[in-house]
C-alpha atoms as a PDB file:
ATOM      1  CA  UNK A   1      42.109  23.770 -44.761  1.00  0.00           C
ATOM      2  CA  UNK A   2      43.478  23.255 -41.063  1.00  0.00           C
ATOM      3  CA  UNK A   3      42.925  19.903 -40.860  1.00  0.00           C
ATOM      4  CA  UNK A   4      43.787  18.795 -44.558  1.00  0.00           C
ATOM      5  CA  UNK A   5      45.688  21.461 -46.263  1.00  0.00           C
ATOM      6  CA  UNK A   6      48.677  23.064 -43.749  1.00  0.00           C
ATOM      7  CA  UNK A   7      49.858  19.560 -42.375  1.00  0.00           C
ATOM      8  CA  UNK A   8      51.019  18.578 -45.801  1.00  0.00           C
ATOM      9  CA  UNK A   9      52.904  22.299 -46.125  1.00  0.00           C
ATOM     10  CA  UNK A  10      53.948  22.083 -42.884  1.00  0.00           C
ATOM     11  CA  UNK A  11      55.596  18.396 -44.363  1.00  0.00           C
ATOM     12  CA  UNK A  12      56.874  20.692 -47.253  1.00  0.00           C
ATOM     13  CA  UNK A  13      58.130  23.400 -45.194  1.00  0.00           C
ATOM     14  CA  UNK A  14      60.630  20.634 -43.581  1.00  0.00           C
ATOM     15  CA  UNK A  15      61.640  18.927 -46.566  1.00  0.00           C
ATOM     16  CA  UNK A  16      62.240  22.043 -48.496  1.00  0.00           C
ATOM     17  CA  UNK A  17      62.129  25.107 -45.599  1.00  0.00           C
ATOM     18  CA  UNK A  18      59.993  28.314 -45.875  1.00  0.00           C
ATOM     19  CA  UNK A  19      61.349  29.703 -48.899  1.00  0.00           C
ATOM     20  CA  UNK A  20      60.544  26.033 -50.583  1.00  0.00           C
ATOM     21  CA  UNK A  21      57.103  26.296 -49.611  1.00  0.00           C
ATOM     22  CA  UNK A  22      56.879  30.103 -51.008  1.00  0.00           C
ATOM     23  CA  UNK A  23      58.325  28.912 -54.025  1.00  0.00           C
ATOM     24  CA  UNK A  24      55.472  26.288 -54.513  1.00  0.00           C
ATOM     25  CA  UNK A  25      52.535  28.617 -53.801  1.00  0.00           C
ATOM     26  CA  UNK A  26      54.085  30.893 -56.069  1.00  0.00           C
ATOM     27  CA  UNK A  27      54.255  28.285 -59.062  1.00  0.00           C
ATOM     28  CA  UNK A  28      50.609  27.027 -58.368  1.00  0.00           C
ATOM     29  CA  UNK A  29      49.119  30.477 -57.917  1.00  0.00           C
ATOM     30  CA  UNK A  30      50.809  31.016 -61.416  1.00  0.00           C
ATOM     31  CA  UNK A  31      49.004  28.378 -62.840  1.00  0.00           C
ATOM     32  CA  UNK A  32      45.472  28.552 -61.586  1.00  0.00           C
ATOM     33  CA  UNK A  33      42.665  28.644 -63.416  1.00  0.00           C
ATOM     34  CA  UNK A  34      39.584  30.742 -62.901  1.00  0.00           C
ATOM     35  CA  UNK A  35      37.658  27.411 -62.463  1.00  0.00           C
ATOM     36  CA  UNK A  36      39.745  26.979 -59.465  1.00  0.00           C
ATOM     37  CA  UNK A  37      39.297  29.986 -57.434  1.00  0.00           C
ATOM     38  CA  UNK A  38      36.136  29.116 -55.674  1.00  0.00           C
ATOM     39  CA  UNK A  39      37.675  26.102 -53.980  1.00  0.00           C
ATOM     40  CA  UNK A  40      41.163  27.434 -52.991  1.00  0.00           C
ATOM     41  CA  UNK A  41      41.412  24.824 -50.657  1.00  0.00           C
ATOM     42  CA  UNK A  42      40.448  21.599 -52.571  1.00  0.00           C
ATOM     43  CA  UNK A  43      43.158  23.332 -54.958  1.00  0.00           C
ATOM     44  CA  UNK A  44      45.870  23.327 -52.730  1.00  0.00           C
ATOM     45  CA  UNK A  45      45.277  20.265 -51.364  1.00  0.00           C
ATOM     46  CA  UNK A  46      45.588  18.585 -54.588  1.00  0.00           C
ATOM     47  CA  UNK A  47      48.946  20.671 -55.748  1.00  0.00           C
ATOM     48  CA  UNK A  48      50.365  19.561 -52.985  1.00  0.00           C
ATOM     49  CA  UNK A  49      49.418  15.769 -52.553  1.00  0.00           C
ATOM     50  CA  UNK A  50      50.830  15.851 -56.559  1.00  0.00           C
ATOM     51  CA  UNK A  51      53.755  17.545 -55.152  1.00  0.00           C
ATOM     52  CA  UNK A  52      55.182  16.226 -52.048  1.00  0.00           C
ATOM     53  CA  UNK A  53      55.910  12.800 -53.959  1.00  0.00           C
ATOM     54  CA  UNK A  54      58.436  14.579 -56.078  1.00  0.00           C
ATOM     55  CA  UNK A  55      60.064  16.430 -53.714  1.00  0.00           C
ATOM     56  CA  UNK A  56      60.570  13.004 -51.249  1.00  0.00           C
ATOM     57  CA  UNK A  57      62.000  11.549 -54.710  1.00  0.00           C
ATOM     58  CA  UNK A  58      64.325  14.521 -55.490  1.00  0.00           C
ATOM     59  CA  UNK A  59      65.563  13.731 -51.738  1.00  0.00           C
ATOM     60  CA  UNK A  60      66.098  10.234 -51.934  1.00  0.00           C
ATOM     61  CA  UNK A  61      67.980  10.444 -55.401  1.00  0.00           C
ATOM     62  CA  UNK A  62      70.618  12.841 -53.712  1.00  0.00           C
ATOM     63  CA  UNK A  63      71.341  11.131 -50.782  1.00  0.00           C
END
């Protein structure tokens, strides 16, 4: 999770700040699925990676 999870929240936690990133575990803890729970961090990884796209997107359309 080191290596391949944290950079991209570290990426979120500029583009967005700490709360942003609190905001995002919150939503995808929300919406996981039992199935999910013994790979937390192949999880993450993915909800982010889907993520991070958006957010660069919601930036760009408001500057």
């Amino acid at each position: 999770m080191q290596k391949n999870v944290y950079p991209l929240y570290d990426e979120l936690k500029e583009l967005r700040g700490l709360n942003g990133v609190k905001d995002h575990l919150s939503y995808v803890s929300s919406k996981q699925e039992a199935y999910s729970k013994r790979n937390i961090a192949k999880y993450l990884k993915k909800a982010i990676e889907q993520y991070l796209p958006t957010v660069k997107r919601q930036d760009l359309d408001h500057e």
